[in-house]
C-alpha atoms as a PDB file:
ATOM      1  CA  UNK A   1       0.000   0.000   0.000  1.00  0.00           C
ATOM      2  CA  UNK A   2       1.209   3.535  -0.927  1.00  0.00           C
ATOM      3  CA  UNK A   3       0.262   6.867  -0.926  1.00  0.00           C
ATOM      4  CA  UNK A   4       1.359   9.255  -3.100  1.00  0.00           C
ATOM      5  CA  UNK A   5       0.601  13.810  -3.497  1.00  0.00           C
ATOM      6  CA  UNK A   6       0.207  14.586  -7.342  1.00  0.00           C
ATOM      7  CA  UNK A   7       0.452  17.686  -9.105  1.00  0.00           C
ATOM      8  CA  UNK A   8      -2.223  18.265 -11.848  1.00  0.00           C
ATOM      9  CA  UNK A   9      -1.053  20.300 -14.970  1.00  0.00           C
ATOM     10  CA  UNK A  10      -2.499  21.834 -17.854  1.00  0.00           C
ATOM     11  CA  UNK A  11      -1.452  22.683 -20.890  1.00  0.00           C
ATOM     12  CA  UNK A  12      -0.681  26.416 -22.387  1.00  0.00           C
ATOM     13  CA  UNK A  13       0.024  25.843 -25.848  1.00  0.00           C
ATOM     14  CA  UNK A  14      -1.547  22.759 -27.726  1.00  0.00           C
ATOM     15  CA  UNK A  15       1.007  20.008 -28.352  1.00  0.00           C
ATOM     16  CA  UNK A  16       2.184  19.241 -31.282  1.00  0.00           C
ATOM     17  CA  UNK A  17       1.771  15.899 -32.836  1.00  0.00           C
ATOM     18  CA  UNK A  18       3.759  12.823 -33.592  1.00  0.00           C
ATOM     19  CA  UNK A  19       4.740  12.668 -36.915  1.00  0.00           C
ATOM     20  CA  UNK A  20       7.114  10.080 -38.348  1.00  0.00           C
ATOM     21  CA  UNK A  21      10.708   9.089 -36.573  1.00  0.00           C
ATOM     22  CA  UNK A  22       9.413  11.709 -34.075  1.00  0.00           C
ATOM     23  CA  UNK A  23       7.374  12.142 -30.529  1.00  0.00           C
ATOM     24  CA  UNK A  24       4.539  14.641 -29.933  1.00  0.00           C
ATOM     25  CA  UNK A  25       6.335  17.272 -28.753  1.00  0.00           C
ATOM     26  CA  UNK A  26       5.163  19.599 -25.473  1.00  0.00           C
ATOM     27  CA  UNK A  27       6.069  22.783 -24.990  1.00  0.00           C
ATOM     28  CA  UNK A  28       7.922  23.540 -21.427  1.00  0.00           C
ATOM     29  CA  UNK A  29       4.985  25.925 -19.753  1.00  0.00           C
ATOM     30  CA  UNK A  30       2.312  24.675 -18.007  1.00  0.00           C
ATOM     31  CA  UNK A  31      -0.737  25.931 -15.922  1.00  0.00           C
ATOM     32  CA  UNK A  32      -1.235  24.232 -12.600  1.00  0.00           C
ATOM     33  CA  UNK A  33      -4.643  23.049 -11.478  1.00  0.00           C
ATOM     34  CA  UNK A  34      -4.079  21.794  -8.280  1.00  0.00           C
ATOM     35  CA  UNK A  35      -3.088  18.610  -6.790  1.00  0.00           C
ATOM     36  CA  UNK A  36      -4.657  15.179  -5.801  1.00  0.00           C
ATOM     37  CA  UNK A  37      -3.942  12.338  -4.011  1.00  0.00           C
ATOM     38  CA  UNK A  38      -3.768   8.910  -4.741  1.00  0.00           C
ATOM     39  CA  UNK A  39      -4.042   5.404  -2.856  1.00  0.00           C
ATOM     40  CA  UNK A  40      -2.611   2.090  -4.261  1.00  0.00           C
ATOM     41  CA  UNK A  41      -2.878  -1.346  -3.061  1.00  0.00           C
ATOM     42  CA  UNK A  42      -0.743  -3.398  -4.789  1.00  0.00           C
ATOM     43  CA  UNK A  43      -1.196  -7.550  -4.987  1.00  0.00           C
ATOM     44  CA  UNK A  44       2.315  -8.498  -6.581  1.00  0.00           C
ATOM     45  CA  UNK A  45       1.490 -11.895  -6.949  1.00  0.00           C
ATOM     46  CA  UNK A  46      -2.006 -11.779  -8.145  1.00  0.00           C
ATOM     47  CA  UNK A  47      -1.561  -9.389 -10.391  1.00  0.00           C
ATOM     48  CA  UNK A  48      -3.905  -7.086  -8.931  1.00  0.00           C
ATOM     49  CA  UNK A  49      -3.682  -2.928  -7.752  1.00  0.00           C
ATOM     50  CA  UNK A  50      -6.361  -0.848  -6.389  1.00  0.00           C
ATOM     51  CA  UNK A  51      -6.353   2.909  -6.895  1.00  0.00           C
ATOM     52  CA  UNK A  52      -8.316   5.688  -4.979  1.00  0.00           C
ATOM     53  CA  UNK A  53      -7.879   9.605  -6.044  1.00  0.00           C
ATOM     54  CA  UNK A  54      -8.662  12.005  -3.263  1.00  0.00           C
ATOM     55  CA  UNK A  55      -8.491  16.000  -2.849  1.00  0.00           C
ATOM     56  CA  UNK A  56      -6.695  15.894   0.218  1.00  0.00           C
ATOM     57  CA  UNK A  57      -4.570  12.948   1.891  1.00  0.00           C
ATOM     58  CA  UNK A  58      -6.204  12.854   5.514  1.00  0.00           C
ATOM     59  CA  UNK A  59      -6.433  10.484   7.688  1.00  0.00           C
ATOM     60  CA  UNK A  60     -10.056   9.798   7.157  1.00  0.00           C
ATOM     61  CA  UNK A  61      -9.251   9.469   3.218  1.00  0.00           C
ATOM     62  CA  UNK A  62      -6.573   6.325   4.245  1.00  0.00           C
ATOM     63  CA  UNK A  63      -9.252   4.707   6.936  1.00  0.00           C
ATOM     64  CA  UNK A  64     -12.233   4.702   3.863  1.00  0.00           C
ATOM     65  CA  UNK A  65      -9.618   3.671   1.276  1.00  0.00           C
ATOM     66  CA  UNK A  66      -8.706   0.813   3.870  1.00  0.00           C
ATOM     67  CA  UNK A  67     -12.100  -0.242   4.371  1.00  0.00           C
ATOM     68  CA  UNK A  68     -13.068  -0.337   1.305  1.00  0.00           C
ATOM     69  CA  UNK A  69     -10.450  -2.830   0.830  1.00  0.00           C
ATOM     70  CA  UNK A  70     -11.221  -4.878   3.279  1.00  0.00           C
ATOM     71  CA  UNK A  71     -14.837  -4.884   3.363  1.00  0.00           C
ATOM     72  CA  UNK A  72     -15.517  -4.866  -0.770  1.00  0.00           C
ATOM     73  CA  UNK A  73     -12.667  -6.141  -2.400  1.00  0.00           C
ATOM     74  CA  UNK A  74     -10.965  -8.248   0.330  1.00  0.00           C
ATOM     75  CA  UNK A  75     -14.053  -9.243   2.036  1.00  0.00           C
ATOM     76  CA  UNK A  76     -13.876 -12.876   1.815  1.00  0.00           C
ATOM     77  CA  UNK A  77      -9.992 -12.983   3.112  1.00  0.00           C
ATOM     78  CA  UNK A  78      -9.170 -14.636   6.081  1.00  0.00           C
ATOM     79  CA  UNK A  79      -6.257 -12.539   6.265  1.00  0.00           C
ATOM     80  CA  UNK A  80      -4.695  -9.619   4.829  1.00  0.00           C
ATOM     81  CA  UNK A  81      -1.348  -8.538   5.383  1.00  0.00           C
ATOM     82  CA  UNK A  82      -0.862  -4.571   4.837  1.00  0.00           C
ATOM     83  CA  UNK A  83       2.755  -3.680   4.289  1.00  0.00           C
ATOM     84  CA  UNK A  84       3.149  -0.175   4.314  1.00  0.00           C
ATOM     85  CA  UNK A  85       5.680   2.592   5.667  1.00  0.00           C
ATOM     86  CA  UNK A  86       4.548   4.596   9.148  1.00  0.00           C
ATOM     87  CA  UNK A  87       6.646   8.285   8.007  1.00  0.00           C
ATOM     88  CA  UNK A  88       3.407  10.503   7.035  1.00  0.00           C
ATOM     89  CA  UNK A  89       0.641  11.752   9.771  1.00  0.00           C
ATOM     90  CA  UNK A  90      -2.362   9.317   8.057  1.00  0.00           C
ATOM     91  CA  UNK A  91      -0.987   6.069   8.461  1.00  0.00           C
ATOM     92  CA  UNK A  92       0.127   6.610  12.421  1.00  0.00           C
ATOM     93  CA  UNK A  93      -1.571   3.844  13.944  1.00  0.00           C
ATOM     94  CA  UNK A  94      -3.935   5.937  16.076  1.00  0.00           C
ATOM     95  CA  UNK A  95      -5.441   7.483  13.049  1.00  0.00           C
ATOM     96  CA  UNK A  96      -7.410   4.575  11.148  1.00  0.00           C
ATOM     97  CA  UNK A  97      -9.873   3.446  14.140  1.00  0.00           C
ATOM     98  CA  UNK A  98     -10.434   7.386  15.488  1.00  0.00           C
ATOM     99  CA  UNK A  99     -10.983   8.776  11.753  1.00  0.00           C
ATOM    100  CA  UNK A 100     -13.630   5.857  10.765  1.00  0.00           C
ATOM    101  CA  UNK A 101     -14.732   2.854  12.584  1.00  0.00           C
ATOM    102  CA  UNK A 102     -13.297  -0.128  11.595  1.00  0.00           C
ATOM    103  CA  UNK A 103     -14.937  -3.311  12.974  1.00  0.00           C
ATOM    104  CA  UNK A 104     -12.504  -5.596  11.234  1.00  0.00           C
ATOM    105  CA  UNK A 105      -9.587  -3.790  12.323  1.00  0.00           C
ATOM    106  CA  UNK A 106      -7.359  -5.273  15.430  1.00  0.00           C
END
């Protein structure tokens, strides 16, 4: 599971196509429109990832993306395993059960 901020851009001038023996090429300027977040369970050896764009990256954003694993597409799993890092404010343990109730969480 990861978490990752990402910046949304727009374009100034219109790029210009591919043509033969080349790539469509972008010009360098850019208009920003604001940043997202995304979620993403990955399962390596089923060949499976789950993604889940948010505004903001709070800690109530992880504990529904977390549910939602476990209760729609992991809900017949006797057990999932969650490997994750602990460095940003939404995954401290405390957050998940205080931001959303989680009945299946221990």
């Amino acid at each position: 599971m990861d978490e990752l901020s990402y910046q949304l851009l727009g374009e100034v001038h219109e790029p210009l196509p591919a043509a033969e023996g080349r790539a469509r090429r972008r010009d360098y300027e850019y208009t920003r429109e604001g940043t997202c977040n995304l979620f993403v369970a990955v399962e390596p050896q089923g060949g499976v990832r789950h993604v889940s764009v948010t505004e903001r990256r709070t800690a109530q954003d992880f504990a529904r993306f977390m549910q939602d694993l476990l209760e729609v597409h992991y809900a017949d799993a006797e057990v999932v395993r969650l490997v994750t890092t602990t460095s940003t404010p939404t995954r401290q343990p405390p957050s998940t059960p205080r931001s959303t109730p989680l009945p299946r969480a221990a």
